[in-house]
PDB file of N, CA and C in Angstrom:
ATOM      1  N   UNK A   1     -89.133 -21.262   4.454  1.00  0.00           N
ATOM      2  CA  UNK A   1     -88.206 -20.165   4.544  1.00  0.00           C
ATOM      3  C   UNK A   1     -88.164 -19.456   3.199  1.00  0.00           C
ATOM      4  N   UNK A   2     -88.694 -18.276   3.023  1.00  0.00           N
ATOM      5  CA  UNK A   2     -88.554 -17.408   2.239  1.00  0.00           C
ATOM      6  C   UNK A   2     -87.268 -16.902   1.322  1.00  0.00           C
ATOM      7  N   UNK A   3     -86.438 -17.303   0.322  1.00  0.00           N
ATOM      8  CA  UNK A   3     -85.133 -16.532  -0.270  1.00  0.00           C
ATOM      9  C   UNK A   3     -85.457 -14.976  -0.245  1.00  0.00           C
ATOM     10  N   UNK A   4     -84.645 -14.191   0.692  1.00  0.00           N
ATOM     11  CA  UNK A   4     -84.605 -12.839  -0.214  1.00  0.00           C
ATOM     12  C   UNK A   4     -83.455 -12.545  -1.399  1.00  0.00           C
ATOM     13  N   UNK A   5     -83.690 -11.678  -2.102  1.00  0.00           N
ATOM     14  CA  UNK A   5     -82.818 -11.915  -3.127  1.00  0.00           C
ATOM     15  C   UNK A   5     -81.830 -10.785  -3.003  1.00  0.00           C
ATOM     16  N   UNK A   6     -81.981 -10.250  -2.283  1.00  0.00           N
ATOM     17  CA  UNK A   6     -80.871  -9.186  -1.882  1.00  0.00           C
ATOM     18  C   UNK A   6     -79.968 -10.104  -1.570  1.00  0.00           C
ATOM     19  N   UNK A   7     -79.997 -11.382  -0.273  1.00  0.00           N
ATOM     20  CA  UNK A   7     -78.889 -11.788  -0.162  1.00  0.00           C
ATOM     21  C   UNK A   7     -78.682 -12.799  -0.655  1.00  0.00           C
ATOM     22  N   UNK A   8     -79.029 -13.317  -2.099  1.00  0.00           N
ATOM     23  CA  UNK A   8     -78.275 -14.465  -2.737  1.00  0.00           C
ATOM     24  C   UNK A   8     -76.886 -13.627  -3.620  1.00  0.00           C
ATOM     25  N   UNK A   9     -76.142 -14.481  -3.247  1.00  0.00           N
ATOM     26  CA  UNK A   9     -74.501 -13.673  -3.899  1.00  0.00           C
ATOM     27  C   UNK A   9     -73.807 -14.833  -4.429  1.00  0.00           C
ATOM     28  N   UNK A  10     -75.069 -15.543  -5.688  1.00  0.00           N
ATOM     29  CA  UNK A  10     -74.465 -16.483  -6.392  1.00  0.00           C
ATOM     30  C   UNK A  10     -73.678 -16.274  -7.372  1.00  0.00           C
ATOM     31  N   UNK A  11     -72.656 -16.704  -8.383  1.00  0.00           N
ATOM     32  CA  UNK A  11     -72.036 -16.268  -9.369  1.00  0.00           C
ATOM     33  C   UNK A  11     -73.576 -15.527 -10.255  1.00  0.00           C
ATOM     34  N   UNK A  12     -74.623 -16.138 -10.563  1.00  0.00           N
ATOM     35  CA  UNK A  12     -75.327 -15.761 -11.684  1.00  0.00           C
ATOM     36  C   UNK A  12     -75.760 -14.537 -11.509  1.00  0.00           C
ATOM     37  N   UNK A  13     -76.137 -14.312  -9.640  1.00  0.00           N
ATOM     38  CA  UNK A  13     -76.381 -13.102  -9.375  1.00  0.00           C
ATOM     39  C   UNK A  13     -75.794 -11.662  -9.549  1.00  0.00           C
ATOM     40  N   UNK A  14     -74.379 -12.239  -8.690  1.00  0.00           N
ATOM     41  CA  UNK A  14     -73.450 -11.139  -9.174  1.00  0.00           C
ATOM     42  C   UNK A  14     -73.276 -10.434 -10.274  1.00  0.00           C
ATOM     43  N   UNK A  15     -73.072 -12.093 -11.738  1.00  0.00           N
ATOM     44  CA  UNK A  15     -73.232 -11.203 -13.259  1.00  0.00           C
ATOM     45  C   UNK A  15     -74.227 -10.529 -13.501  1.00  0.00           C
ATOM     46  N   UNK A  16     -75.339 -11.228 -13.100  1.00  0.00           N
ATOM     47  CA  UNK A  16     -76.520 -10.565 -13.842  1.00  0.00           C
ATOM     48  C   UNK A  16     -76.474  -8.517 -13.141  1.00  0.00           C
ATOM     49  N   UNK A  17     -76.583  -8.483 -12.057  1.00  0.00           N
ATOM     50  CA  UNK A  17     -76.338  -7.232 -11.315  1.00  0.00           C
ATOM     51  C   UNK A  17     -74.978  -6.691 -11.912  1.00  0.00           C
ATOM     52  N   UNK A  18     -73.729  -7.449 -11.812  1.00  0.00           N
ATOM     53  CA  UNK A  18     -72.976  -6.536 -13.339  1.00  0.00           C
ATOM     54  C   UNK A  18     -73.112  -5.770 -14.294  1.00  0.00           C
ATOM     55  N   UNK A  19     -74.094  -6.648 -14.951  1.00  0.00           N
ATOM     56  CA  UNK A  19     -74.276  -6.554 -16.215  1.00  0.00           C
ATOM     57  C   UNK A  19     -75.777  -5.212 -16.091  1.00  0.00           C
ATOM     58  N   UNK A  20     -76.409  -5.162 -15.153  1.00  0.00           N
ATOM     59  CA  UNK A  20     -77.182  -4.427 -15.091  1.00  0.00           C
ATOM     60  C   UNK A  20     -76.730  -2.965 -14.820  1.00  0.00           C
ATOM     61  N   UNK A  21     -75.769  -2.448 -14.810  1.00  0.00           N
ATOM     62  CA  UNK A  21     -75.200  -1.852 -13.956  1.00  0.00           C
ATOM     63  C   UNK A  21     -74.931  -0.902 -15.432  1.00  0.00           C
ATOM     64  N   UNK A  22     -74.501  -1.383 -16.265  1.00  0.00           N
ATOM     65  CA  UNK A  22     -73.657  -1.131 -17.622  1.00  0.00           C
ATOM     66  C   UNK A  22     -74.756  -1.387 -18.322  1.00  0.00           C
ATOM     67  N   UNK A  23     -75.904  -2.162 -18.577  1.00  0.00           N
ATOM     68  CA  UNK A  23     -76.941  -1.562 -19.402  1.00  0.00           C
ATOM     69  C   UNK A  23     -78.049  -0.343 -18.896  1.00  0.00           C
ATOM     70  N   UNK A  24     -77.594  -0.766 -17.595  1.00  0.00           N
ATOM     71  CA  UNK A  24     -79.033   0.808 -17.154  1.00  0.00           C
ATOM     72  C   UNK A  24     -78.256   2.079 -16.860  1.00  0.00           C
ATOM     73  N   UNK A  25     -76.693   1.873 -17.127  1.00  0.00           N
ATOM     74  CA  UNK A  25     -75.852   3.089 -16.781  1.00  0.00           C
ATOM     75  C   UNK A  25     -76.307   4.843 -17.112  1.00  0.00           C
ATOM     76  N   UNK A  26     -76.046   5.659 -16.501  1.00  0.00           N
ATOM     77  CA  UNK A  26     -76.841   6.994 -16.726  1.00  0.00           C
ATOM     78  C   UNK A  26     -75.790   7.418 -18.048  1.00  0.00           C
ATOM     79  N   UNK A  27     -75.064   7.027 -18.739  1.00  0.00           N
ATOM     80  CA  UNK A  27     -73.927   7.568 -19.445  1.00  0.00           C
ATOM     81  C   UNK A  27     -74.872   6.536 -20.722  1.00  0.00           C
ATOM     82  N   UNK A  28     -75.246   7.777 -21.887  1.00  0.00           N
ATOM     83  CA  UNK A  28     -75.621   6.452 -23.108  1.00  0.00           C
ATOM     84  C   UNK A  28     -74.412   5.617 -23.868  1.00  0.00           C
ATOM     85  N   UNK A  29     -73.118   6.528 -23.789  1.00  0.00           N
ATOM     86  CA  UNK A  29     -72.151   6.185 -24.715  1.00  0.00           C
ATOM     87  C   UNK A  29     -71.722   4.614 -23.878  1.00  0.00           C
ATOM     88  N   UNK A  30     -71.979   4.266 -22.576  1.00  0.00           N
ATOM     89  CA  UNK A  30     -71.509   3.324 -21.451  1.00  0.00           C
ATOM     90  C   UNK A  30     -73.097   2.039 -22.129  1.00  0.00           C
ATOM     91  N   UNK A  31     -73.908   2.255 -22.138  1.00  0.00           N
ATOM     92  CA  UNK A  31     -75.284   1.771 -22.344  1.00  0.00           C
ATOM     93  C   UNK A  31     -75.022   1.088 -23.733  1.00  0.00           C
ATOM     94  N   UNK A  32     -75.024   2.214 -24.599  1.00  0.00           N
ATOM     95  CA  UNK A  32     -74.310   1.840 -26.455  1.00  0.00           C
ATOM     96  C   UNK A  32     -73.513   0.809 -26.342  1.00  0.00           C
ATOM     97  N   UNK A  33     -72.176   0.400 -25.980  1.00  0.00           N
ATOM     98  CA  UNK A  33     -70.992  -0.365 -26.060  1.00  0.00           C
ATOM     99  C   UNK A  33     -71.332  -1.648 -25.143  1.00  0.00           C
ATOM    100  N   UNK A  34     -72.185  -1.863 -23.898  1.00  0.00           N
ATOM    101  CA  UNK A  34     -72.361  -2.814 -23.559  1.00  0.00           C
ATOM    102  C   UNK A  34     -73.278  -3.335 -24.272  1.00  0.00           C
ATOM    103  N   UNK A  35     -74.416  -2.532 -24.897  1.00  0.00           N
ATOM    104  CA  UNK A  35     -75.969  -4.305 -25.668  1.00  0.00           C
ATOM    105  C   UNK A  35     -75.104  -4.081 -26.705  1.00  0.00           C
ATOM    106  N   UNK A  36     -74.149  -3.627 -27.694  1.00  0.00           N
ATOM    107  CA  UNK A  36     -73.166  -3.653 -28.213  1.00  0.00           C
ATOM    108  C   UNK A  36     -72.409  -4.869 -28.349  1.00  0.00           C
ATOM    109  N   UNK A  37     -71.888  -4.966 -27.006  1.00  0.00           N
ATOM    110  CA  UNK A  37     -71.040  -6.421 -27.049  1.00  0.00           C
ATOM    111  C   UNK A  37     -71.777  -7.674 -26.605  1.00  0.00           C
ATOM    112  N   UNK A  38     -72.854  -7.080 -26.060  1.00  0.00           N
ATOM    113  CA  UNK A  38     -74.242  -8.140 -25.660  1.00  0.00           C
ATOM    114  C   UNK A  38     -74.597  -8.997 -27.263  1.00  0.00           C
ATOM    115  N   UNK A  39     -74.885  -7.719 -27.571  1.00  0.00           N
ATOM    116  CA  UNK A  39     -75.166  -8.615 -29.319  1.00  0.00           C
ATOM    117  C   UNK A  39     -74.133  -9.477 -29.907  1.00  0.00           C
ATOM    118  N   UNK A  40     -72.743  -8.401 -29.919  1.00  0.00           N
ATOM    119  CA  UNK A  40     -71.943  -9.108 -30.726  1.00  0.00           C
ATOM    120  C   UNK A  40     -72.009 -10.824 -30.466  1.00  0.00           C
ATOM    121  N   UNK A  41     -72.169 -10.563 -28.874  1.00  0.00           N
ATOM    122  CA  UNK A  41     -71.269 -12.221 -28.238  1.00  0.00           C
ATOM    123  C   UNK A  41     -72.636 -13.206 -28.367  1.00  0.00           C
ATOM    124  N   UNK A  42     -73.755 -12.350 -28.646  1.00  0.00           N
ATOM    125  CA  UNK A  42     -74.531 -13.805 -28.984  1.00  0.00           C
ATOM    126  C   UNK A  42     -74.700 -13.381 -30.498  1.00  0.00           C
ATOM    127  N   UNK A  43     -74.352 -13.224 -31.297  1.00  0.00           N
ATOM    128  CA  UNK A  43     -74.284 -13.576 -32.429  1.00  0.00           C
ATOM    129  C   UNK A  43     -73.058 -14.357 -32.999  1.00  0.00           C
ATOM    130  N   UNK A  44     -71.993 -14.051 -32.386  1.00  0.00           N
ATOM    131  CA  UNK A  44     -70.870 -14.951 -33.139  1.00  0.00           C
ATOM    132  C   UNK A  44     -71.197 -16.071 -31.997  1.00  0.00           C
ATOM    133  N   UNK A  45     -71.554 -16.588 -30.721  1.00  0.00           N
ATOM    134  CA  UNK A  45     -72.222 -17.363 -30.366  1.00  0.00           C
ATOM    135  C   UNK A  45     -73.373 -18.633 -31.192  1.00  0.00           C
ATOM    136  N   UNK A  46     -73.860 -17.315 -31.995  1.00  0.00           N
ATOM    137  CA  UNK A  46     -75.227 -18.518 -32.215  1.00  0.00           C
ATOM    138  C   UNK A  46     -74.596 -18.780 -34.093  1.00  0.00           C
ATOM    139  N   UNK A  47     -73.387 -17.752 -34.589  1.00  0.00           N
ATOM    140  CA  UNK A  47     -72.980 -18.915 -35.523  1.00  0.00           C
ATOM    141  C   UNK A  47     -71.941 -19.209 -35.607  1.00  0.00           C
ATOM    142  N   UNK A  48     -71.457 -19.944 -33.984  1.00  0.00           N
ATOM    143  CA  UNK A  48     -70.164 -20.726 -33.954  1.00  0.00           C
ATOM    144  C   UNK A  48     -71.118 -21.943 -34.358  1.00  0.00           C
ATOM    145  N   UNK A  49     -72.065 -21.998 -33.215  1.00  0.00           N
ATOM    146  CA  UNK A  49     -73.197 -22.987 -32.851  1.00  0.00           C
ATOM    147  C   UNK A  49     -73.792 -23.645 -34.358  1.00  0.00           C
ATOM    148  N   UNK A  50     -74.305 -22.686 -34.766  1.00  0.00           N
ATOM    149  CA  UNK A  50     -75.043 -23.014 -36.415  1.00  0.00           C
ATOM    150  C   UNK A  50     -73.805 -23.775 -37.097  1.00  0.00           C
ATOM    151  N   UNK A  51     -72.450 -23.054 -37.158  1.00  0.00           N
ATOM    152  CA  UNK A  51     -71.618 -23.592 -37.963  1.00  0.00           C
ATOM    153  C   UNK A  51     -70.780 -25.144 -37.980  1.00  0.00           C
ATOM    154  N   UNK A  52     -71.166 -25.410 -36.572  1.00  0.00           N
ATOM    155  CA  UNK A  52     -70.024 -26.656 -36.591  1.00  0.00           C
ATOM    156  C   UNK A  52     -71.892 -27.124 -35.909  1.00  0.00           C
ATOM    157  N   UNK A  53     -72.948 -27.346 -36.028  1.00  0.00           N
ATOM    158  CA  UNK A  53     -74.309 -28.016 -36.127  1.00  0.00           C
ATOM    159  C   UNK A  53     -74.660 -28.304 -37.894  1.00  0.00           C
ATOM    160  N   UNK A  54     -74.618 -27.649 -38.498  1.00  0.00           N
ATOM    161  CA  UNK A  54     -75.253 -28.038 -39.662  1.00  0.00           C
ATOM    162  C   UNK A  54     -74.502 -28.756 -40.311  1.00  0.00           C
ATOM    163  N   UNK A  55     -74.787 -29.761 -41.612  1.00  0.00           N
ATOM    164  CA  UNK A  55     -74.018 -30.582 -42.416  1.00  0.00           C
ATOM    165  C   UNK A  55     -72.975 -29.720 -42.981  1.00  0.00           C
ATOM    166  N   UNK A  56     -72.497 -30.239 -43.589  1.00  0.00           N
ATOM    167  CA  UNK A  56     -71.069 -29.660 -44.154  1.00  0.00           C
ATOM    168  C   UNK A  56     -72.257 -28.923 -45.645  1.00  0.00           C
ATOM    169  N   UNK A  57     -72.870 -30.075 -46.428  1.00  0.00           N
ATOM    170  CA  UNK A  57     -73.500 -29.243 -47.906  1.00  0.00           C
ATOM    171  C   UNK A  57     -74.809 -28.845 -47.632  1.00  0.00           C
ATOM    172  N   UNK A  58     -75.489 -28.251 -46.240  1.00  0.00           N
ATOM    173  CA  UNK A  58     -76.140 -27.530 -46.040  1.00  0.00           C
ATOM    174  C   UNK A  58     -76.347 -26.037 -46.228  1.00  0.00           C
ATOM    175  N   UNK A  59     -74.927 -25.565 -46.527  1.00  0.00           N
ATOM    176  CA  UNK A  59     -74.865 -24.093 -46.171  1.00  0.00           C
ATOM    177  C   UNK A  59     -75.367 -23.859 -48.244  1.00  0.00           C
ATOM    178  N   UNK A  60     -75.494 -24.411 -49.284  1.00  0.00           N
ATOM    179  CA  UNK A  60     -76.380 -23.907 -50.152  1.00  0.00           C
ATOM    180  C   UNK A  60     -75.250 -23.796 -51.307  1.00  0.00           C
ATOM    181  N   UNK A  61     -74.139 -23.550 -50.868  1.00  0.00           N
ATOM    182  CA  UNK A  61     -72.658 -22.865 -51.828  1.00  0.00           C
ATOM    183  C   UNK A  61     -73.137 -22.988 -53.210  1.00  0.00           C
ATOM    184  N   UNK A  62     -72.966 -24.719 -53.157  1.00  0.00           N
ATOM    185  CA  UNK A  62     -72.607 -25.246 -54.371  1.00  0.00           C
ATOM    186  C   UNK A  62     -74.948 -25.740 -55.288  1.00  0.00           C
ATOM    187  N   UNK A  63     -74.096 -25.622 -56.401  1.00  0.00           N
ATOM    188  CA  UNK A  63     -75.650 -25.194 -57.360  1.00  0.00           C
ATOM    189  C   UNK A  63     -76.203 -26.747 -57.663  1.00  0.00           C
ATOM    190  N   UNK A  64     -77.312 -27.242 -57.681  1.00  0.00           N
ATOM    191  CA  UNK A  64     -77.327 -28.305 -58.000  1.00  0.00           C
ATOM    192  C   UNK A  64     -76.582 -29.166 -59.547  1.00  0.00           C
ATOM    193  N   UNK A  65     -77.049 -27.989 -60.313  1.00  0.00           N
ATOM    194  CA  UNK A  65     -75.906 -28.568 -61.611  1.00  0.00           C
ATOM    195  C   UNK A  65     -74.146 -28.679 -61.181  1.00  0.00           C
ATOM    196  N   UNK A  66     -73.782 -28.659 -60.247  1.00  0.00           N
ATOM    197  CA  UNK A  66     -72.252 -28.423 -59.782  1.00  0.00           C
ATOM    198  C   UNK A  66     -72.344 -29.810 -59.351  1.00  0.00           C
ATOM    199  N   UNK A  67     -72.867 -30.409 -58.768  1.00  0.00           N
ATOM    200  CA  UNK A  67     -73.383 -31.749 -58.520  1.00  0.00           C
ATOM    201  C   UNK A  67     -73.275 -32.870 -59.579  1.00  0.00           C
ATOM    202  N   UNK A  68     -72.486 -34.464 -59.089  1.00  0.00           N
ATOM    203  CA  UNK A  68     -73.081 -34.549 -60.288  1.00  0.00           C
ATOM    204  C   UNK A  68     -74.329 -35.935 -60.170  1.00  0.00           C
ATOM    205  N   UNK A  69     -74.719 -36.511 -61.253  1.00  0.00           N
ATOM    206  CA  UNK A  69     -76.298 -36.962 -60.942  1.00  0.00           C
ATOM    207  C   UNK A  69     -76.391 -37.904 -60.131  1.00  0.00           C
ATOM    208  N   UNK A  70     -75.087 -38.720 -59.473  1.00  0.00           N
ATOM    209  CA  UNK A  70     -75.350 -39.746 -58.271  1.00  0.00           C
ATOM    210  C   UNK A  70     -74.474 -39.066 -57.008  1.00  0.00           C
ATOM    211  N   UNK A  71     -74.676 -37.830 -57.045  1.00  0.00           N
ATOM    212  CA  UNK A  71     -74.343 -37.565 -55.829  1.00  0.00           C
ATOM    213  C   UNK A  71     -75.949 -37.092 -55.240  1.00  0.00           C
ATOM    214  N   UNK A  72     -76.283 -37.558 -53.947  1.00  0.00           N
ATOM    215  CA  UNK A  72     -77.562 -36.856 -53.797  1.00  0.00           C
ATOM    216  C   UNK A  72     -77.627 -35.545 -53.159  1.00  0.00           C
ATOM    217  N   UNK A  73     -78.879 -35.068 -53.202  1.00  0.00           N
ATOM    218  CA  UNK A  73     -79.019 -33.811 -52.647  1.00  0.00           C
ATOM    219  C   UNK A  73     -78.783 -33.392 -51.070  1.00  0.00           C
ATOM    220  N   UNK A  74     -78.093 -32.211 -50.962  1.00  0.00           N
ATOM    221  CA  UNK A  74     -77.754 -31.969 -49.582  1.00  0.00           C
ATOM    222  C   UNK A  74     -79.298 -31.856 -48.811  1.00  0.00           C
ATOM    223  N   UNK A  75     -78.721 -32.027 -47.016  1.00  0.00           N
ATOM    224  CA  UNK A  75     -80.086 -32.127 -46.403  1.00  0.00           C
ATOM    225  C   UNK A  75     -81.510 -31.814 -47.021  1.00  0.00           C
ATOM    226  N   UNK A  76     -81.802 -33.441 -47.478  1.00  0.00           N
ATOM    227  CA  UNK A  76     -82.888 -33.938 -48.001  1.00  0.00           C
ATOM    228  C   UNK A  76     -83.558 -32.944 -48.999  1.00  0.00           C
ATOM    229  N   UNK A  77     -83.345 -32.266 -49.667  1.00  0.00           N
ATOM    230  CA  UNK A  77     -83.365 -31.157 -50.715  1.00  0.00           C
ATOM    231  C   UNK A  77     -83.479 -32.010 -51.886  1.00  0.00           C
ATOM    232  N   UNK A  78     -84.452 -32.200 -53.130  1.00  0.00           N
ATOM    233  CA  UNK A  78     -84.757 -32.683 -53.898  1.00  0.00           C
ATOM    234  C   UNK A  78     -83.736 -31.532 -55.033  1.00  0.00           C
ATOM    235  N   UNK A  79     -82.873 -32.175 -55.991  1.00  0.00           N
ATOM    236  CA  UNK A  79     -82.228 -31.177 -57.443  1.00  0.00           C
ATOM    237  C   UNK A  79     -83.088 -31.357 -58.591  1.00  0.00           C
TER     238      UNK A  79
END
């Protein structure tokens, strides 16, 4: 049995056809504001993700001389 996809009316479907609706819109200012918030939400997305994934003394802040000589180096980083 063949799916047509006209009639799947799954949640993913529905969004995705939403969402299509508002990026292929004939209005650019409507087009602009949705990959707009498309971006925004996967970028503060991908650094909620990065932020509470990486070590705490990964992010670089602090200088290796700020360190002191028996503390070791953040993710495996030679000072």
């Amino acid at each position: 049995m063949a799916l047509d996809a006209n009639t799947d009316s799954g949640p993913l479907t529905r969004g995705s056809r939403a969402l299509g609706r508002y990026v292929n819109h004939g209005n650019p200012l409507v087009r602009f504001v949705s990959l707009w918030l498309i971006c925004a939400t996967l970028f503060v997305a991908a650094w909620y993700v990065g932020y509470h994934l990486l070590p705490a003394d990964c992010s670089g802040r602090r200088t290796p001389r700020a360190r002191s000589p028996s503390t070791p180096a953040p993710c495996g980083r030679s000072s």
